[in-house]
N, C-alpha and C. Protein backbone atom coordinates (compact mmCIF):
# COMPACT_ATOMS: atom_id res chain seq x y z
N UNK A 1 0.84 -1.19 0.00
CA UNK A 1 0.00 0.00 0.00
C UNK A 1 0.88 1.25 0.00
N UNK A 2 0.87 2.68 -1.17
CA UNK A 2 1.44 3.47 -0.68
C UNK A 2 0.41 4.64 -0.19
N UNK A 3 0.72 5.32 0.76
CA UNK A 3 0.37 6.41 0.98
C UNK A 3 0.65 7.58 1.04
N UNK A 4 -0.49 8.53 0.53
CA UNK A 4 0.16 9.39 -0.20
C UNK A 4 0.14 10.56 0.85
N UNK A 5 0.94 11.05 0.75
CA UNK A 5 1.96 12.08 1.32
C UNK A 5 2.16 13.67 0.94
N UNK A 6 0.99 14.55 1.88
CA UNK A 6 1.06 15.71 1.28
C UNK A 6 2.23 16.70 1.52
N UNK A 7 2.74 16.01 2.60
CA UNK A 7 4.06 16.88 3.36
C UNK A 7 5.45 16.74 1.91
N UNK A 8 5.34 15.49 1.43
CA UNK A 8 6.13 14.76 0.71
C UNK A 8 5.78 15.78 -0.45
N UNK A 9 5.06 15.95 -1.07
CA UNK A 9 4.04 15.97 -2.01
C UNK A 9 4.53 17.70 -2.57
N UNK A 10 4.28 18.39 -1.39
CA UNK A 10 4.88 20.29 -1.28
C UNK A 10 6.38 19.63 -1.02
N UNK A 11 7.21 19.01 -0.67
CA UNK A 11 8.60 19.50 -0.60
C UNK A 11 8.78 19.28 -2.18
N UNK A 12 8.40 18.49 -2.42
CA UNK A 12 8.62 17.61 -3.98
C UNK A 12 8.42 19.31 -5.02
N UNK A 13 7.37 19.86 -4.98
CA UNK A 13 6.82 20.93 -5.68
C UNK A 13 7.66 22.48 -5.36
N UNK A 14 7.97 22.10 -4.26
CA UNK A 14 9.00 23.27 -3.72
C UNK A 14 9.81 23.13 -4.14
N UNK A 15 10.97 21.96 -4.03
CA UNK A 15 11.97 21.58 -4.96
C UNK A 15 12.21 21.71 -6.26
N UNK A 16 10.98 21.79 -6.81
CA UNK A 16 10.82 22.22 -8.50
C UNK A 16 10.92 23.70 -8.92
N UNK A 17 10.17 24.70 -8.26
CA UNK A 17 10.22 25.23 -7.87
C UNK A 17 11.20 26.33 -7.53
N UNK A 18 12.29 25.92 -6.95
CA UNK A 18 13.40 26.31 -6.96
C UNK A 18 14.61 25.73 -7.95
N UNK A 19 14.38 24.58 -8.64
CA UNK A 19 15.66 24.32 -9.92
C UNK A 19 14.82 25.08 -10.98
N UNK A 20 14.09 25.26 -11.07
CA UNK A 20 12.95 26.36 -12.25
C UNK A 20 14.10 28.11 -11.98
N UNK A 21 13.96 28.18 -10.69
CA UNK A 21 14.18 29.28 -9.91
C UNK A 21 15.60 29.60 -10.59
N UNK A 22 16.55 28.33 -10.31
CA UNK A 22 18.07 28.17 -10.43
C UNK A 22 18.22 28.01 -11.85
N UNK A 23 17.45 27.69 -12.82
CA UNK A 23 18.12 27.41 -14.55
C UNK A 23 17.15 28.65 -14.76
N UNK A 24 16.45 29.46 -14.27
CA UNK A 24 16.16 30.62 -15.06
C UNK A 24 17.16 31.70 -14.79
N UNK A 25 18.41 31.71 -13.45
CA UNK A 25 18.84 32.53 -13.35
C UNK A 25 20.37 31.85 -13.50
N UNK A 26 20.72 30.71 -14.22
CA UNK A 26 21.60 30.67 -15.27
C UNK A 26 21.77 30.83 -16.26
N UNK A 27 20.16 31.11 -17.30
CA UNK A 27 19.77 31.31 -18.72
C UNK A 27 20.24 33.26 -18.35
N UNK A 28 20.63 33.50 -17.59
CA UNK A 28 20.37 35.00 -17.30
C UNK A 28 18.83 35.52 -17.58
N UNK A 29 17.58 34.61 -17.22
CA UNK A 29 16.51 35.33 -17.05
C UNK A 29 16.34 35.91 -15.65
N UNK A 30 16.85 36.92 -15.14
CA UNK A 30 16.79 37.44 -14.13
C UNK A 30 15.43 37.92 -13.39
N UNK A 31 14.92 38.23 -13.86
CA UNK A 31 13.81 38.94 -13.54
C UNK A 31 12.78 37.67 -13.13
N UNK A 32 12.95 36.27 -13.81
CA UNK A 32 11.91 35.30 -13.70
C UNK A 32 12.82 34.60 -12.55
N UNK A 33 14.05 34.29 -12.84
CA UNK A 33 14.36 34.17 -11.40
C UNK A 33 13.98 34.55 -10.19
N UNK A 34 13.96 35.62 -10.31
CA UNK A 34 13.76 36.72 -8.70
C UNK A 34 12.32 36.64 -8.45
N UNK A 35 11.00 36.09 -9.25
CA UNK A 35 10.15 36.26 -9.42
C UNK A 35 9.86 34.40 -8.21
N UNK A 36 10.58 33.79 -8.87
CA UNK A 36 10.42 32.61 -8.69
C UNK A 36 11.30 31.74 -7.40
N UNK A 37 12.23 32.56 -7.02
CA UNK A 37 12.74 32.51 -5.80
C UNK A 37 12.05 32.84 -4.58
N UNK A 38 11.52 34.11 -5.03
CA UNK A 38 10.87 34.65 -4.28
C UNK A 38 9.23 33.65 -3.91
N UNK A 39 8.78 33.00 -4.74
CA UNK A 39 7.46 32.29 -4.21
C UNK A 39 8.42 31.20 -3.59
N UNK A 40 9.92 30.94 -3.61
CA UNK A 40 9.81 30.10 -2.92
C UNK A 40 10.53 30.33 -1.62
N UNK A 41 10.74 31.21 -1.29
CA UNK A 41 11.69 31.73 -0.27
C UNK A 41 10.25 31.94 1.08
N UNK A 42 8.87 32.62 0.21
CA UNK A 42 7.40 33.01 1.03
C UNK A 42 7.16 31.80 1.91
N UNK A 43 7.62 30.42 0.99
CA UNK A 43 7.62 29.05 1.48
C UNK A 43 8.53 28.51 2.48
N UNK A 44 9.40 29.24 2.73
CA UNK A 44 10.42 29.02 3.74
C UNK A 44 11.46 28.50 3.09
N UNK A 45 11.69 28.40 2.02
CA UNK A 45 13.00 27.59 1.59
C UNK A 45 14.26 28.46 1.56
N UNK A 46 14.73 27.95 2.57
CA UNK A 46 16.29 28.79 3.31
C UNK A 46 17.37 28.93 2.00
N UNK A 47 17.47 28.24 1.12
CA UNK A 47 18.12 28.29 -0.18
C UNK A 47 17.86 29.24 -1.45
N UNK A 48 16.27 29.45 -1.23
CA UNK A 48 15.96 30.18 -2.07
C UNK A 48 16.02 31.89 -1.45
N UNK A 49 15.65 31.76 0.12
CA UNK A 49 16.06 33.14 0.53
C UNK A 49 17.54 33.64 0.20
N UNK A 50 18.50 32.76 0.11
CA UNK A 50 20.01 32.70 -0.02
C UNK A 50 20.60 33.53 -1.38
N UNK A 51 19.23 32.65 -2.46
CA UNK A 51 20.06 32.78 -3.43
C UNK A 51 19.18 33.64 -4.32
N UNK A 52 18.05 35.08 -3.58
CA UNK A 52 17.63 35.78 -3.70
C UNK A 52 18.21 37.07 -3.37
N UNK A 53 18.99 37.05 -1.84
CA UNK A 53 19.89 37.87 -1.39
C UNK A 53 20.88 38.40 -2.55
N UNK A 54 21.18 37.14 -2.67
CA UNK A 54 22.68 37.14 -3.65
C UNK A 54 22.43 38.05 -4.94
N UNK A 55 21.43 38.06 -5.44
CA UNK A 55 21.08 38.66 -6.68
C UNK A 55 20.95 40.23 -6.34
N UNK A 56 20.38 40.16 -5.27
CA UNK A 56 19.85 41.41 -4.61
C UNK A 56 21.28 42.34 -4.13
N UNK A 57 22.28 41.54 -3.58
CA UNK A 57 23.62 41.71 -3.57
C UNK A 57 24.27 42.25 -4.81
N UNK A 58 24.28 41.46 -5.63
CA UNK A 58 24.77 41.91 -7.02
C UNK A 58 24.65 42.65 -7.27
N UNK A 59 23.02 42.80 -7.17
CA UNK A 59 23.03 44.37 -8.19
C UNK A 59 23.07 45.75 -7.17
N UNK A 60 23.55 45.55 -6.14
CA UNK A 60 24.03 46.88 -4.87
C UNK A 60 22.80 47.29 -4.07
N UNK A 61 22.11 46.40 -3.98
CA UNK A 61 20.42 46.23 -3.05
C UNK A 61 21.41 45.72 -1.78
N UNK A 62 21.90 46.40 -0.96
CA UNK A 62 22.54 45.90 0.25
C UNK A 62 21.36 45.59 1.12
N UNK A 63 20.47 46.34 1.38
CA UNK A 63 19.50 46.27 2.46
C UNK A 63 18.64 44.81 1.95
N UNK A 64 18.35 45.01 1.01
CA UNK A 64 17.35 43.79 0.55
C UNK A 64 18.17 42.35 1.02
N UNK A 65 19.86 42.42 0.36
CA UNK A 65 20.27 41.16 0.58
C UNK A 65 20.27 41.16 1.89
N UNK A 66 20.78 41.78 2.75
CA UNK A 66 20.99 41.64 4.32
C UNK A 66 19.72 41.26 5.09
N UNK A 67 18.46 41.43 4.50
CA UNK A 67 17.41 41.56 4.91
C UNK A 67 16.85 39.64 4.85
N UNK A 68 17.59 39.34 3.28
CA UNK A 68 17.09 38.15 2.80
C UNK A 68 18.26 37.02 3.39
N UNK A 69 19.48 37.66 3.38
CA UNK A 69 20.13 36.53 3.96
C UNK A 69 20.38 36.18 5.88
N UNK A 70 20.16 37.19 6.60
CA UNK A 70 19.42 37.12 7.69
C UNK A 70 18.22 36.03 8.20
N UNK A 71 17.23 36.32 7.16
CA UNK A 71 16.01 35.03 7.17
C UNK A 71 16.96 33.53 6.85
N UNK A 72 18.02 33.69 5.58
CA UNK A 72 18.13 32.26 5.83
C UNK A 72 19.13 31.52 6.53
N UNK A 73 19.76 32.97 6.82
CA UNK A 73 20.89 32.28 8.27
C UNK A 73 20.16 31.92 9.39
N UNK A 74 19.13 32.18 9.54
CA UNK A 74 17.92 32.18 10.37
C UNK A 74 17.46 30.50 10.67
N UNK A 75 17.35 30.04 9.56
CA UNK A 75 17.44 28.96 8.83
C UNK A 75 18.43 27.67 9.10
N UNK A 76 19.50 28.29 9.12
CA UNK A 76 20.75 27.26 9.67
C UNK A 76 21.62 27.56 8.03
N UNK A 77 21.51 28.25 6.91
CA UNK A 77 21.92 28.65 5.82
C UNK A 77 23.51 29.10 6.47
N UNK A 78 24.35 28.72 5.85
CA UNK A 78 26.06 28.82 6.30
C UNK A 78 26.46 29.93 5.22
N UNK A 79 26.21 30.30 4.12
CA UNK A 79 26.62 30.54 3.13
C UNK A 79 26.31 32.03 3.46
N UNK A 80 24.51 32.00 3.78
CA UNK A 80 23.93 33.39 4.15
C UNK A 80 24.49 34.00 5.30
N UNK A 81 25.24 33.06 6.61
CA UNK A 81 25.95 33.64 7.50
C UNK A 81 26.87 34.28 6.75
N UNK A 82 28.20 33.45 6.00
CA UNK A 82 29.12 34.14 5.62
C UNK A 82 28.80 35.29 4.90
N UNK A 83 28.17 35.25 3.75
CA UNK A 83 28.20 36.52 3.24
C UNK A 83 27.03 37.83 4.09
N UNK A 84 26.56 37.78 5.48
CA UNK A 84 26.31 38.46 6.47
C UNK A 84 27.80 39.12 6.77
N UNK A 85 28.77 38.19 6.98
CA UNK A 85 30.06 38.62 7.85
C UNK A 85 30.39 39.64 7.14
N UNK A 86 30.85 39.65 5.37
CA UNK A 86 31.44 39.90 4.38
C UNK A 86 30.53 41.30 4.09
N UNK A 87 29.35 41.17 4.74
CA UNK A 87 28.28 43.26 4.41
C UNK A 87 29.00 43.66 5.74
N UNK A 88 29.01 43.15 6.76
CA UNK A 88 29.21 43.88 7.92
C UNK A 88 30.50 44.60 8.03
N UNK A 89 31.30 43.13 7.40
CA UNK A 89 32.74 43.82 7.47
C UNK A 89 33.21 45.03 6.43
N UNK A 90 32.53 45.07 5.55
CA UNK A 90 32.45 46.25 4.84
C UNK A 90 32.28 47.42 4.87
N UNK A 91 30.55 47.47 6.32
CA UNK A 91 30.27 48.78 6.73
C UNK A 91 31.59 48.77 7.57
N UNK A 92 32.16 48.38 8.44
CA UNK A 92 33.23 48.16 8.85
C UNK A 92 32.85 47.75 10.49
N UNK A 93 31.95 47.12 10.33
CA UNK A 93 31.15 46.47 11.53
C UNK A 93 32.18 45.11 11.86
N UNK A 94 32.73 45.29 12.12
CA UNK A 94 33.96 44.38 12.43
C UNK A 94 33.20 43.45 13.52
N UNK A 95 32.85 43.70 14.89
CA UNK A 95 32.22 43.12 15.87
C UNK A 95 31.05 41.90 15.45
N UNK A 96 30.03 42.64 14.60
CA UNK A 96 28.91 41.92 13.60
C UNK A 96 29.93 40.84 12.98
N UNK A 97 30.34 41.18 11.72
CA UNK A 97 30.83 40.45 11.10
C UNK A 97 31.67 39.16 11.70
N UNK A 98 32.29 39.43 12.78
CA UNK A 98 33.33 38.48 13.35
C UNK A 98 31.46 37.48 13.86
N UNK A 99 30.76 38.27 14.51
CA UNK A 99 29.58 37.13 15.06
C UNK A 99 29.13 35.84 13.92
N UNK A 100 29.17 37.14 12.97
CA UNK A 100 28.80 35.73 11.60
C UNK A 100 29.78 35.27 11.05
N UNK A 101 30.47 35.48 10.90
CA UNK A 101 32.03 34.31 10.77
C UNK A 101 31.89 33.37 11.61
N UNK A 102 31.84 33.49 12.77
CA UNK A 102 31.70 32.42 13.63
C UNK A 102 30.77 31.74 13.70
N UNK A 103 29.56 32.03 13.58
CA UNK A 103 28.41 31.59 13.45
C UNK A 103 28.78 30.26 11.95
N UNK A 104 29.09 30.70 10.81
CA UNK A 104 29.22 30.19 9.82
C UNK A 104 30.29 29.25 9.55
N UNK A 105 31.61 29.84 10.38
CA UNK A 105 32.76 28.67 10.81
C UNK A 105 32.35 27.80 11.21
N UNK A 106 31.33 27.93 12.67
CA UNK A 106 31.13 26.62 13.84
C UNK A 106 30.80 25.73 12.58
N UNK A 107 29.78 25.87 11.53
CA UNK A 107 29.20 25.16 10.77
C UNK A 107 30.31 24.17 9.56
N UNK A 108 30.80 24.46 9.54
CA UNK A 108 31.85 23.87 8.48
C UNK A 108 32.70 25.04 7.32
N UNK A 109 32.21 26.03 7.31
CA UNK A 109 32.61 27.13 6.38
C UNK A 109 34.03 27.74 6.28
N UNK A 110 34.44 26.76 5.61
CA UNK A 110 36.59 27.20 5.02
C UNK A 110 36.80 28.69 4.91
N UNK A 111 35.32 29.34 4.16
CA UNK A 111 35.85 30.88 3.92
C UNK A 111 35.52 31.96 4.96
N UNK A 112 34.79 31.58 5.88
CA UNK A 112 34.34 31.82 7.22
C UNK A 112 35.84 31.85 7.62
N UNK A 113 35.94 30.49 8.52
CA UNK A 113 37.29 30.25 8.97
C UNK A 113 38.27 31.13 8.67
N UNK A 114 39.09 31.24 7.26
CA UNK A 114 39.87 32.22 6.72
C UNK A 114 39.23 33.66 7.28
N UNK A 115 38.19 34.22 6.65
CA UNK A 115 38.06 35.46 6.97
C UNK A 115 38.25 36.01 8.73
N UNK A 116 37.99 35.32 9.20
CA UNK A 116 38.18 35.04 10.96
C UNK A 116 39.48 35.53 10.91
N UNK A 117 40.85 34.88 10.65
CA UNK A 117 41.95 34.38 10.12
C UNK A 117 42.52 35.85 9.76
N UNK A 118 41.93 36.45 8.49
CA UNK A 118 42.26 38.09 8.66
C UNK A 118 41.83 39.13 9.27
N UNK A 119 40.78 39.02 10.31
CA UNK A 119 39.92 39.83 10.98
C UNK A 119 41.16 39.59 12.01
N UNK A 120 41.44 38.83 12.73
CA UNK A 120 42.51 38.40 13.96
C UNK A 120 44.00 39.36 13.53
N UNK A 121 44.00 38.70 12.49
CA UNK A 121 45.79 39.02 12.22
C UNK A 121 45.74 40.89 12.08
N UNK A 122 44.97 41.45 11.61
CA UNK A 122 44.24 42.80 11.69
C UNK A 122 44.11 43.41 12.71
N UNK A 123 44.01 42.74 14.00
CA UNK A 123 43.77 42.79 15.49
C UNK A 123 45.48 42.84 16.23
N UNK A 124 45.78 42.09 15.18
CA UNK A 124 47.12 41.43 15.95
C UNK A 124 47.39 40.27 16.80
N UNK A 125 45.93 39.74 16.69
CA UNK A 125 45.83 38.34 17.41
C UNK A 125 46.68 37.40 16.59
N UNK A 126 47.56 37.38 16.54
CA UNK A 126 48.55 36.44 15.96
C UNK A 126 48.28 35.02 15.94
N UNK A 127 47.95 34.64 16.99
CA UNK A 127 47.43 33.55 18.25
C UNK A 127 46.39 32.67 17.25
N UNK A 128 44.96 33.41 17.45
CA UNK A 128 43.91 33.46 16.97
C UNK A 128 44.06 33.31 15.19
N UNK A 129 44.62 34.01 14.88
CA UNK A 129 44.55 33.92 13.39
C UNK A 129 45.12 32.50 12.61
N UNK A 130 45.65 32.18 13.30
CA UNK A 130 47.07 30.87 13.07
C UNK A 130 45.66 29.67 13.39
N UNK A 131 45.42 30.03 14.18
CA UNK A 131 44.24 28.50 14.74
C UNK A 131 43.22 28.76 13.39
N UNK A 132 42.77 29.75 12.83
CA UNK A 132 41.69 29.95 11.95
C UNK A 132 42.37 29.84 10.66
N UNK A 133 43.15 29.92 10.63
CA UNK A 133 43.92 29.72 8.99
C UNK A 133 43.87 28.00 8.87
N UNK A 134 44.74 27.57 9.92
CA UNK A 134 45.21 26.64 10.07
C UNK A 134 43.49 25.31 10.01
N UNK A 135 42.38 25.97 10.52
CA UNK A 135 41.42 24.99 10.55
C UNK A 135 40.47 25.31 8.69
N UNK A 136 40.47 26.40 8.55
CA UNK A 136 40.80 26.88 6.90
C UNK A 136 41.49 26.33 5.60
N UNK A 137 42.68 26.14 6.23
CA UNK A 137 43.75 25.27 5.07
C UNK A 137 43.66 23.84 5.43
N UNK A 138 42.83 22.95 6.09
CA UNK A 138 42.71 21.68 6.75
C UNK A 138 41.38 21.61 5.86
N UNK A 139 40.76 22.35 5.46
CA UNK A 139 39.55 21.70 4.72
C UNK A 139 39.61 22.48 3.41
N UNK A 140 41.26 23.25 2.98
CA UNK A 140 41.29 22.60 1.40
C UNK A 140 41.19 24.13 0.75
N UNK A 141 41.70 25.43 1.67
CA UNK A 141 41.53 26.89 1.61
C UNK A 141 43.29 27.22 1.08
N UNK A 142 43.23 27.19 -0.34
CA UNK A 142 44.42 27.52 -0.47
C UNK A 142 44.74 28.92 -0.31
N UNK A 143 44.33 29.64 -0.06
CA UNK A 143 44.83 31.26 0.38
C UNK A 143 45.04 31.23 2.06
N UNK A 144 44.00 30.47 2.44
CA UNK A 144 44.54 30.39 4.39
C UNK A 144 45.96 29.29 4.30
N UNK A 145 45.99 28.59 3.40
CA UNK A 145 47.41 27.78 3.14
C UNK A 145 48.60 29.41 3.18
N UNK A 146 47.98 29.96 2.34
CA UNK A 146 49.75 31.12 1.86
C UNK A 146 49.61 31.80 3.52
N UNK A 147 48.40 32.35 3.45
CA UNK A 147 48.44 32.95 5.19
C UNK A 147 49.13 32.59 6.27
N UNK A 148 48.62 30.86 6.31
CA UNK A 148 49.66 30.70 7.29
C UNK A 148 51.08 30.73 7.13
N UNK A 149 51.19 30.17 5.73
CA UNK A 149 52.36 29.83 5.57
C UNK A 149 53.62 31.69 5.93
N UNK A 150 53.25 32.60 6.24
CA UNK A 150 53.62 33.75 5.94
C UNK A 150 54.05 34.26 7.68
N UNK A 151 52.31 33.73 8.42
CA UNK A 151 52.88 33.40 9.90
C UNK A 151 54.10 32.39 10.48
N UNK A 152 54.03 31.17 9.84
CA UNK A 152 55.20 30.37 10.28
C UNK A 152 56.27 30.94 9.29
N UNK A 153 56.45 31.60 8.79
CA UNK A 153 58.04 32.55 8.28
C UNK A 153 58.68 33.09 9.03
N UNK A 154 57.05 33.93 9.76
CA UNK A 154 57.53 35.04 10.59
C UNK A 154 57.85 34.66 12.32
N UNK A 155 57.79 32.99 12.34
CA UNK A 155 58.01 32.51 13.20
C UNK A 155 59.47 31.99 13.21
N UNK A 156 60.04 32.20 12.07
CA UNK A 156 61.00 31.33 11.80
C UNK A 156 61.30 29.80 11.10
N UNK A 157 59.99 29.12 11.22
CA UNK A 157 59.92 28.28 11.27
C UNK A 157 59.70 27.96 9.21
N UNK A 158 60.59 28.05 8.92
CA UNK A 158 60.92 28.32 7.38
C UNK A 158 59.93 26.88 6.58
N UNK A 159 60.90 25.56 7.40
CA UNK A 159 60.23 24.58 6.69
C UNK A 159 58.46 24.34 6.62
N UNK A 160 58.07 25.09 7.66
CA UNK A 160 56.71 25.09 7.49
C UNK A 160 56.11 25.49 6.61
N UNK A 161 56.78 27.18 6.56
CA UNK A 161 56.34 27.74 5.31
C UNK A 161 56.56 27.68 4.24
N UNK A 162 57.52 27.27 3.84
CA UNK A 162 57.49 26.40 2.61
C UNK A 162 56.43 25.66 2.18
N UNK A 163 56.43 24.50 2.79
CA UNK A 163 55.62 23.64 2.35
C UNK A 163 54.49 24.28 2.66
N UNK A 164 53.19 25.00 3.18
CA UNK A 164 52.75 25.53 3.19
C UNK A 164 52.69 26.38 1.66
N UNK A 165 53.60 27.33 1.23
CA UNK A 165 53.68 27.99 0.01
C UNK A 165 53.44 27.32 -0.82
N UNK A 166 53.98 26.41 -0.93
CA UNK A 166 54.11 25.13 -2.20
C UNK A 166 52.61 24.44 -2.05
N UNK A 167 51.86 23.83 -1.18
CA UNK A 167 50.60 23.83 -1.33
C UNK A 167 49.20 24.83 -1.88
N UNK A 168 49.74 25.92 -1.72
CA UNK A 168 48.56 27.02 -2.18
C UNK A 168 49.38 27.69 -3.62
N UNK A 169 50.83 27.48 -3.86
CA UNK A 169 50.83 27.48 -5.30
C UNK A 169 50.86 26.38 -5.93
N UNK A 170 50.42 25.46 -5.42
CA UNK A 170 50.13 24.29 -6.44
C UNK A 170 48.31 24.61 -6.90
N UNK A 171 47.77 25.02 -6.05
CA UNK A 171 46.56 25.28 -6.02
C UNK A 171 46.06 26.44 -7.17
N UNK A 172 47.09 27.06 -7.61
CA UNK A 172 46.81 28.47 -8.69
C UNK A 172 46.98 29.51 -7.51
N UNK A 173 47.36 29.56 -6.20
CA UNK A 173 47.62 31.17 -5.58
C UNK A 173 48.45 31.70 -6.10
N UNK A 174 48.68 33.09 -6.86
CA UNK A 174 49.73 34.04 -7.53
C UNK A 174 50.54 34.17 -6.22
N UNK A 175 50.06 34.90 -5.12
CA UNK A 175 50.45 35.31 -4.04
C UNK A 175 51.28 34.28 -3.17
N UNK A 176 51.12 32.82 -3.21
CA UNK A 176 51.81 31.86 -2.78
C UNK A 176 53.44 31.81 -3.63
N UNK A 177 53.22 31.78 -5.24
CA UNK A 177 53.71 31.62 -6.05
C UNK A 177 54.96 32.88 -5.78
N UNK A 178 54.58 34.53 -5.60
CA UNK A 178 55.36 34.84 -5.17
C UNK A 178 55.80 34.89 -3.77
N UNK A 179 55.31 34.59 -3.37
CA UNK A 179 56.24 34.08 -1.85
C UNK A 179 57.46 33.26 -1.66
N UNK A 180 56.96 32.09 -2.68
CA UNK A 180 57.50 30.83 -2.90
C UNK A 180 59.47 31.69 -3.22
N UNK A 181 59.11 32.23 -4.28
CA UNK A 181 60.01 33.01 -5.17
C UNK A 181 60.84 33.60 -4.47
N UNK A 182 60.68 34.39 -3.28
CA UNK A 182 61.31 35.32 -2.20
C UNK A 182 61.76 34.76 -1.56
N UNK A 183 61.09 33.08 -1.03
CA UNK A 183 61.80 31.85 -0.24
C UNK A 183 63.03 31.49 -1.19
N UNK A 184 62.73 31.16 -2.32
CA UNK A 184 64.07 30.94 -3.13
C UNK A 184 64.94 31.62 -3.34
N UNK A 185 64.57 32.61 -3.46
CA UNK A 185 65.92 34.13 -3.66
C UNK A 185 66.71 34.40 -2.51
N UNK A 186 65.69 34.41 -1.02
CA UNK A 186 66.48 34.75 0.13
C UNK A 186 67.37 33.35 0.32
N UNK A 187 67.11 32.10 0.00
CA UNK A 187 68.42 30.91 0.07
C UNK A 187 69.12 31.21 -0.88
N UNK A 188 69.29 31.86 -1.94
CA UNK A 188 70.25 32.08 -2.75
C UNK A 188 70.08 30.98 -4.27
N UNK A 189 68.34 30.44 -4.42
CA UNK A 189 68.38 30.27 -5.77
C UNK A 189 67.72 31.18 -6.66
N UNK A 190 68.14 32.11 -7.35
CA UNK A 190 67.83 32.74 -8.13
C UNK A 190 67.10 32.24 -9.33
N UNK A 191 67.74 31.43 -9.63
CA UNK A 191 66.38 30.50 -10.92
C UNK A 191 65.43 30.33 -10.17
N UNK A 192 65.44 29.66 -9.60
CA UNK A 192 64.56 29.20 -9.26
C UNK A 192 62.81 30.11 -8.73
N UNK A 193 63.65 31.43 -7.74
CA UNK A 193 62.75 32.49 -7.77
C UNK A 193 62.25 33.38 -8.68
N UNK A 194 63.08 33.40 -9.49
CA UNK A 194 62.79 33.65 -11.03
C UNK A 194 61.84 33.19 -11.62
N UNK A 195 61.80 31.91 -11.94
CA UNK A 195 60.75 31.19 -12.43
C UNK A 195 59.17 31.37 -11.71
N UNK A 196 59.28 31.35 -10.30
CA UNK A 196 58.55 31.68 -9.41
C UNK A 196 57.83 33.27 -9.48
N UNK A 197 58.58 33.78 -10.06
CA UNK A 197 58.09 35.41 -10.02
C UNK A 197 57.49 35.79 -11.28
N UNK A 198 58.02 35.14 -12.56
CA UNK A 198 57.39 34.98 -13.67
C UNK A 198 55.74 34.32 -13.81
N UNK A 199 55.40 33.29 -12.80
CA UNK A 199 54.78 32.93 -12.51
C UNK A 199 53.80 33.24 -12.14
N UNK A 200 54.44 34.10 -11.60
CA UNK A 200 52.99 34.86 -10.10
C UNK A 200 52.63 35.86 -11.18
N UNK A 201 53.80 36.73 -11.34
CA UNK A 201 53.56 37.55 -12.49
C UNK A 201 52.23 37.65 -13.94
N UNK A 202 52.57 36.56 -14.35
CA UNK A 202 51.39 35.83 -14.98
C UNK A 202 50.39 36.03 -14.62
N UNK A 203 50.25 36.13 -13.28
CA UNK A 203 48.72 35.51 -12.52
C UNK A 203 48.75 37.18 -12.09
N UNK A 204 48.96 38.25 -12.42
CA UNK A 204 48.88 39.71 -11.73
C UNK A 204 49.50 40.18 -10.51
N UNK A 205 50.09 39.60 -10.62
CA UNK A 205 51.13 39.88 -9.46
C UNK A 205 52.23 40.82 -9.69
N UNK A 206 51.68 42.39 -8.97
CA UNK A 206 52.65 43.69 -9.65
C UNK A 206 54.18 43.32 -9.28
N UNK A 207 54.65 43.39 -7.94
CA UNK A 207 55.80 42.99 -7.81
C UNK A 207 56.69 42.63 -8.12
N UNK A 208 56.06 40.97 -8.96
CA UNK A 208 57.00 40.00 -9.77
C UNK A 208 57.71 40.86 -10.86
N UNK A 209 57.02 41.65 -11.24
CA UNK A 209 56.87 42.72 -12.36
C UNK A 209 58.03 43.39 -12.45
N UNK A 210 58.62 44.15 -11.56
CA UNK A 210 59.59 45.18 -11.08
C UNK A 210 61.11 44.34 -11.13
């Protein structure tokens, strides 16, 4: 016997609902997007409030997104925390922002974590920033990789940063790449930083440049 299932029945329709929502606002139909997010966001769907914000974001509607991603951090939405942190820290609400970083870290969020990571080192929490990079580059953040790697330099602790460097320029970081380069030059291989600076260079890196 099956029975039928109205609870089942609306998630199923909600779900539609919102991939309707999501391939109209990859076709760049914007407007039917926002149209269609929006009936489903009325519905509570924490994803669609998310990815209503975001649009609303885009186009410099700060209040609207903050308004919409609020509801779906509300939600348990990680994404809508972080980019909460990322308006606040802008107005330069540093205090706010660090709440939703954290809020969005506890959850699993690498770019959370990192941003924590430069909010600290900004502070001068040296301490603090090293633990947030470090739990950042553990789930695969190659820019909290060069970060740390820049703290354990400044620790002395060379071989760390190395390998460290060499992980986030294997990753495509320019900024690792020239680091890497400055590690090679200050031991005295010049090719080698060379190559390294050409590199970064490539990737916009003014410095390498000079």
């Amino acid at each position: 016997t099956v029975i039928f299932s109205w609870n089942q029945f609306n998630k199923e329709k909600e779900k539609k609902l919102l991939n309707r929502a999501e391939k109209y606002e990859k076709e760049g139909k914007i407007i039917g997007a926002k149209e269609l997010y929006e009936k489903s966001a009325a519905k509570g769907d924490a994803k669609a409030m998310y990815n209503l914000g975001l649009l609303y974001d885009n186009e410099g509607e700060r209040v609207k997104a903050k308004e919409l991603y609020e509801k779906s951090a509300a939600k348990g939405d990680t994404h809508a925390m972080y980019n909460l942190g990322v308006l606040y820290s802008n107005e330069g609400e540093r205090v706010k922002a660090k709440e939703w970083y954290e809020k969005s870290a506890s959850k699993g969020n690498a770019k959370a974590m990192y941003n924590l990571g430069l909010l600290y080192v900004n502070e001068g929490e040296r301490v603090k920033a090293k633990e947030w990079y470090e739990k950042s580059a553990l789930k695969g953040n190659a820019y909290a990789m060069n970060n740390l790697g820049l703290l354990y330099y400044e620790e002395r602790d060379k071989v760390k940063a190395k390998e460290l460097y060499e992980k986030s320029a294997s990753k495509g970081v320019a900024e690792a790449m020239y680091n890497l380069g400055e590690f090679y030059y200050k031991e005295g291989d010049k090719e080698k930083a060379k190559e390294l600076y050409e590199k970064s260079a490539s990737k916009g890196i003014k410095e390498a440049k000079e």
